[in-house]
N, C-alpha and C. Protein backbone atom coordinates (compact mmCIF):
# COMPACT_ATOMS: atom_id res chain seq x y z
N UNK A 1 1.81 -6.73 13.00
CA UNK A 1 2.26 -5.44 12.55
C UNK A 1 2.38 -5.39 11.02
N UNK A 2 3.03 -6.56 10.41
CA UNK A 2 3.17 -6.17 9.42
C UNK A 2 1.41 -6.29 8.53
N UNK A 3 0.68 -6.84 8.74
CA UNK A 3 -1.19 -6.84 7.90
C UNK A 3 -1.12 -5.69 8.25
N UNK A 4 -1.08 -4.93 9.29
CA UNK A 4 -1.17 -3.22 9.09
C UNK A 4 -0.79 -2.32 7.93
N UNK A 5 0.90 -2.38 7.91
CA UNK A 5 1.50 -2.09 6.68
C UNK A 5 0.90 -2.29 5.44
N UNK A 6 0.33 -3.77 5.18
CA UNK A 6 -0.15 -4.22 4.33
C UNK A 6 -1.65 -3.23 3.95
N UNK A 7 -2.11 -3.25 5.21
CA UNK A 7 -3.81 -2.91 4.76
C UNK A 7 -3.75 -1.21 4.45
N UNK A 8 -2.12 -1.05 5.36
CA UNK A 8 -2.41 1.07 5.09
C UNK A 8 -1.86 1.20 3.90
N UNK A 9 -0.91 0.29 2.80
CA UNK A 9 -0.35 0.53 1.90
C UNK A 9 -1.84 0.10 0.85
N UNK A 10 -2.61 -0.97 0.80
CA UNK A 10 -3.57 -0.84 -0.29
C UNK A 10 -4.31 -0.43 0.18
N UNK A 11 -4.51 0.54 1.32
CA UNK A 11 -5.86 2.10 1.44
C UNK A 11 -5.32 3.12 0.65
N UNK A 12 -3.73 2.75 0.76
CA UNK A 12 -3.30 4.44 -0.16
C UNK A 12 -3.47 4.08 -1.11
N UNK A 13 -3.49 2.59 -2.17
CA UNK A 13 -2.93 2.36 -3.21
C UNK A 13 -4.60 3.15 -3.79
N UNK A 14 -5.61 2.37 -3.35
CA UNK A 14 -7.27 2.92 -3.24
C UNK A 14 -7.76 4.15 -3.47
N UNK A 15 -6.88 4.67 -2.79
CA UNK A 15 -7.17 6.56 -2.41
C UNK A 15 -6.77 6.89 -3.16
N UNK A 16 -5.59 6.46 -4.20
CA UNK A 16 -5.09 7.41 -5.02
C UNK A 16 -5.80 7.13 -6.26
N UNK A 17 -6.42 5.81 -6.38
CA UNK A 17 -6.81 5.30 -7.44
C UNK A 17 -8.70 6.49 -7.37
N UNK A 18 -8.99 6.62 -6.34
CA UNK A 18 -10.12 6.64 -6.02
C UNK A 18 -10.03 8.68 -6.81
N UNK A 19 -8.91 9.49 -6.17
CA UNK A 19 -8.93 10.48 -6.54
C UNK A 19 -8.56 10.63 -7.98
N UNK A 20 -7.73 9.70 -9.22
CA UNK A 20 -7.28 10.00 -10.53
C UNK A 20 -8.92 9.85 -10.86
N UNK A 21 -9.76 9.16 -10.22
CA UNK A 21 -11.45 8.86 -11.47
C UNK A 21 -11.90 10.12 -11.02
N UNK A 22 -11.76 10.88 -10.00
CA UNK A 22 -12.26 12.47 -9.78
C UNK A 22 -11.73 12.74 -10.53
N UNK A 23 -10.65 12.84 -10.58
CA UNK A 23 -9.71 14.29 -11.32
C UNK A 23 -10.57 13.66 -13.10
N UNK A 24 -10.24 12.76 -13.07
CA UNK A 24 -10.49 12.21 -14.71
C UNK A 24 -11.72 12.67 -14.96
N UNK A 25 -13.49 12.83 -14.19
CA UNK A 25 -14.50 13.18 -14.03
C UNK A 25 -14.45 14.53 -14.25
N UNK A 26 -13.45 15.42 -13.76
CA UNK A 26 -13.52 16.74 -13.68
C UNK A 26 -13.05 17.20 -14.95
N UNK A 27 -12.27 16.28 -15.06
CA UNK A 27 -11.53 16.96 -17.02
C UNK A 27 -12.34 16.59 -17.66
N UNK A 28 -13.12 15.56 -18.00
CA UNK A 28 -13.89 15.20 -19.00
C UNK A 28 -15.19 15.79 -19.26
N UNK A 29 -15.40 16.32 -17.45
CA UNK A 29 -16.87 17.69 -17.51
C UNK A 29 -16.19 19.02 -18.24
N UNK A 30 -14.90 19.33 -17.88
CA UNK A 30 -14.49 20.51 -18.45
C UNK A 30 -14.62 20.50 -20.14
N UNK A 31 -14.10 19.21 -20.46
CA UNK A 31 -13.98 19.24 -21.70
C UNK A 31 -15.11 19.22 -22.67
N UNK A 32 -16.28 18.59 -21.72
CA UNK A 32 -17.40 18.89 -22.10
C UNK A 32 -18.34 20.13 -22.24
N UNK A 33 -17.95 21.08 -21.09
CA UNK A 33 -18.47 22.25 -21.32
C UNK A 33 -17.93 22.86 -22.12
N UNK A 34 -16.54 23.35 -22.59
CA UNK A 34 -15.74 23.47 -23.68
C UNK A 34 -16.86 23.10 -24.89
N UNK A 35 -16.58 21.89 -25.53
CA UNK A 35 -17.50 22.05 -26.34
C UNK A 35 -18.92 21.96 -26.71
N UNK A 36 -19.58 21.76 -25.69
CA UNK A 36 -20.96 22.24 -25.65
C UNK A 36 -21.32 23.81 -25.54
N UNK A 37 -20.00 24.72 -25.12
CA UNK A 37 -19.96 26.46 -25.47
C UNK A 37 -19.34 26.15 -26.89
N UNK A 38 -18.42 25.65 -27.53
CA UNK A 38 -18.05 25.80 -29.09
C UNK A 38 -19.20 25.78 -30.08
N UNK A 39 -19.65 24.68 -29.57
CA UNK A 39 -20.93 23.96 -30.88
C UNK A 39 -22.28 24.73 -30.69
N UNK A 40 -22.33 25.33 -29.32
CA UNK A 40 -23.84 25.90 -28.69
C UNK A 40 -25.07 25.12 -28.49
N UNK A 41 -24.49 23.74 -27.84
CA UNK A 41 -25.11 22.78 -27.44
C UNK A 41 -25.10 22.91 -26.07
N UNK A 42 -26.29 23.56 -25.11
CA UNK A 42 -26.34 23.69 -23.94
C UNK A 42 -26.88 22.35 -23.09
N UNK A 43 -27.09 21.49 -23.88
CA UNK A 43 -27.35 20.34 -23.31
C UNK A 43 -25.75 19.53 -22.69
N UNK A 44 -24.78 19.64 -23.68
CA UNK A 44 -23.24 18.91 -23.70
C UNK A 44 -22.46 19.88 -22.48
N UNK A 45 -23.22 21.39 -22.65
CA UNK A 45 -22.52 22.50 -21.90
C UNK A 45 -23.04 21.90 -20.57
N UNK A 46 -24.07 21.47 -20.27
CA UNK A 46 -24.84 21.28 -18.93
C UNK A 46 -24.31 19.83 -17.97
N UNK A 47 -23.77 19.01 -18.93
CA UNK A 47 -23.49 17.42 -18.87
C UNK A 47 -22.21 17.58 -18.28
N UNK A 48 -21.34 18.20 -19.48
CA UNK A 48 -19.93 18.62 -18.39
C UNK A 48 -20.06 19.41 -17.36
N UNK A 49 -20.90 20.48 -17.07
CA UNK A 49 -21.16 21.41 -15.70
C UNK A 49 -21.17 20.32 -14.65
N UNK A 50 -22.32 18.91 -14.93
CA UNK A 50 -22.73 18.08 -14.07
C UNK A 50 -21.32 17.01 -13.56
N UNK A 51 -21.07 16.60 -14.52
CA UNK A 51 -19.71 16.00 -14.37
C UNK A 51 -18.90 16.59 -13.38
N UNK A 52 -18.70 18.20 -14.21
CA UNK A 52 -17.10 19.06 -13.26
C UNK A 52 -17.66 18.30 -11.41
N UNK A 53 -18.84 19.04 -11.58
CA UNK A 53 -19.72 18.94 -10.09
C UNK A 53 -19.43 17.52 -9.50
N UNK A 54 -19.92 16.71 -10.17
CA UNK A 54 -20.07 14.83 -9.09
C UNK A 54 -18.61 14.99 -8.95
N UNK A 55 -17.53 14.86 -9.92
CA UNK A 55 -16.05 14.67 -9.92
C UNK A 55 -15.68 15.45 -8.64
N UNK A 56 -15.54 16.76 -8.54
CA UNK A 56 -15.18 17.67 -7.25
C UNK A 56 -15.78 17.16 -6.00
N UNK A 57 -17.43 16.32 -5.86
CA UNK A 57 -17.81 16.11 -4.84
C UNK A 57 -17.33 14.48 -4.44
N UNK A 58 -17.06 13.96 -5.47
CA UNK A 58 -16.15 12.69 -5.34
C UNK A 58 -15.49 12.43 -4.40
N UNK A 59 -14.29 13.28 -4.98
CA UNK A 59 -13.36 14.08 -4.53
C UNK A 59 -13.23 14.27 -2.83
N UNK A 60 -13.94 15.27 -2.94
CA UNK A 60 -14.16 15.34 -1.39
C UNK A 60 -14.60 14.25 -0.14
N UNK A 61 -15.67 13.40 -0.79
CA UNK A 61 -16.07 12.82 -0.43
C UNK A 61 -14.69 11.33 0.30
N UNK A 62 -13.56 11.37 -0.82
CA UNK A 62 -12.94 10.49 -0.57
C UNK A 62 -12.09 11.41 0.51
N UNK A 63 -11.83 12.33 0.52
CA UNK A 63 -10.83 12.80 1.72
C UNK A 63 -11.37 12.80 2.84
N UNK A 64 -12.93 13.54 2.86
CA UNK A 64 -12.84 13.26 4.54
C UNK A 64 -12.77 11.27 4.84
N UNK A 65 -13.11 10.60 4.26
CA UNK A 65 -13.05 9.40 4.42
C UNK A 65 -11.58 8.56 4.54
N UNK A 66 -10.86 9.46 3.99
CA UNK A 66 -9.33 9.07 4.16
C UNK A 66 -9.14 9.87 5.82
N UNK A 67 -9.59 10.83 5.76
CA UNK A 67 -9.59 11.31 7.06
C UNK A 67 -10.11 9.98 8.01
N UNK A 68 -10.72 9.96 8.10
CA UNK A 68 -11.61 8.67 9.04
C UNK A 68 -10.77 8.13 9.15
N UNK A 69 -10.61 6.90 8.04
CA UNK A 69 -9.65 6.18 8.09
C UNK A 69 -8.76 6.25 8.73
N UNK A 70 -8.06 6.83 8.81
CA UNK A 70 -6.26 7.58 9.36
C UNK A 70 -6.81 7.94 10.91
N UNK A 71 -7.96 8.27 11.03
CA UNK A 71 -7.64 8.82 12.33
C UNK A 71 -8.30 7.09 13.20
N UNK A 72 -9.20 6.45 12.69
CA UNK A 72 -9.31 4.94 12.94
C UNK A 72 -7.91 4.27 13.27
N UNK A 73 -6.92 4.48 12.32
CA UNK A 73 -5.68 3.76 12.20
C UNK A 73 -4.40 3.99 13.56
N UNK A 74 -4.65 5.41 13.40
CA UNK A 74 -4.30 6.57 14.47
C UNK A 74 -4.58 5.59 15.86
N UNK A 75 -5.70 5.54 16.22
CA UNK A 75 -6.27 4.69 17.49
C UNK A 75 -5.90 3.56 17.49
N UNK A 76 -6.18 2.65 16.66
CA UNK A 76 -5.58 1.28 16.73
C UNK A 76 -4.35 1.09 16.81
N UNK A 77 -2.88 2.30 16.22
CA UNK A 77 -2.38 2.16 17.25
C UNK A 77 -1.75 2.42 18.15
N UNK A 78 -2.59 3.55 18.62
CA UNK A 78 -2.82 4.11 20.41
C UNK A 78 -3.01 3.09 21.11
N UNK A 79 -3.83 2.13 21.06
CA UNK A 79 -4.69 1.03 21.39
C UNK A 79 -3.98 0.00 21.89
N UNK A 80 -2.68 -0.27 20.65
CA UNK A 80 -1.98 -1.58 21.00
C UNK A 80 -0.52 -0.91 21.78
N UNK A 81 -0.74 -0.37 21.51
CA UNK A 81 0.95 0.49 21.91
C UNK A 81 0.54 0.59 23.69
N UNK A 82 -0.60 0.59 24.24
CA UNK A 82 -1.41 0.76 25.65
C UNK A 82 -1.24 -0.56 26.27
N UNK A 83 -1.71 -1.63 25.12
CA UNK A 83 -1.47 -2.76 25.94
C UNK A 83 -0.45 -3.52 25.94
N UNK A 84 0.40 -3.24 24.91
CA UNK A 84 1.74 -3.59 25.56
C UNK A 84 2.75 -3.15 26.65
């Protein structure tokens, strides 16, 4: 029981780490389109567009997977709680 604890506490520690490099991806595209509209560099404007984009799909990408996870975890222990 307790490697459980263990393994669901560094999935969260993961997940959270996994969503600050989105969020950080998404500010640094913003900040990029920001000034690629200041300077009228549509190339810098386009780089942060691309950024905002991967960061948000990151993002997502890690929740339904936290989803998984949890609902994996969910069963295992349905699973043991059955055979005891």
């Amino acid at each position: 029981m307790t490697n459980e604890i263990e393994k669901t506490e560094e999935s969260e520690t993961n997940n959270t780490a996994e969503n600050l490099e989105s969020v950080g991806q998404m500010i640094i595209g913003g900040l990029e389109q920001v000034g690629g509209i200041l300077t009228g560099d549509p190339t810098t404007r386009a780089e942060g567009e691309f950024n905002t984009q991967v960061g948000s799909l990151h993002q997502d990408a890690n929740k339904n997977l936290t989803a998984i996870e949890n609902d994996e975890a969910a069963q295992n222990r349905e699973s043991n709680q059955n055979e005891e």
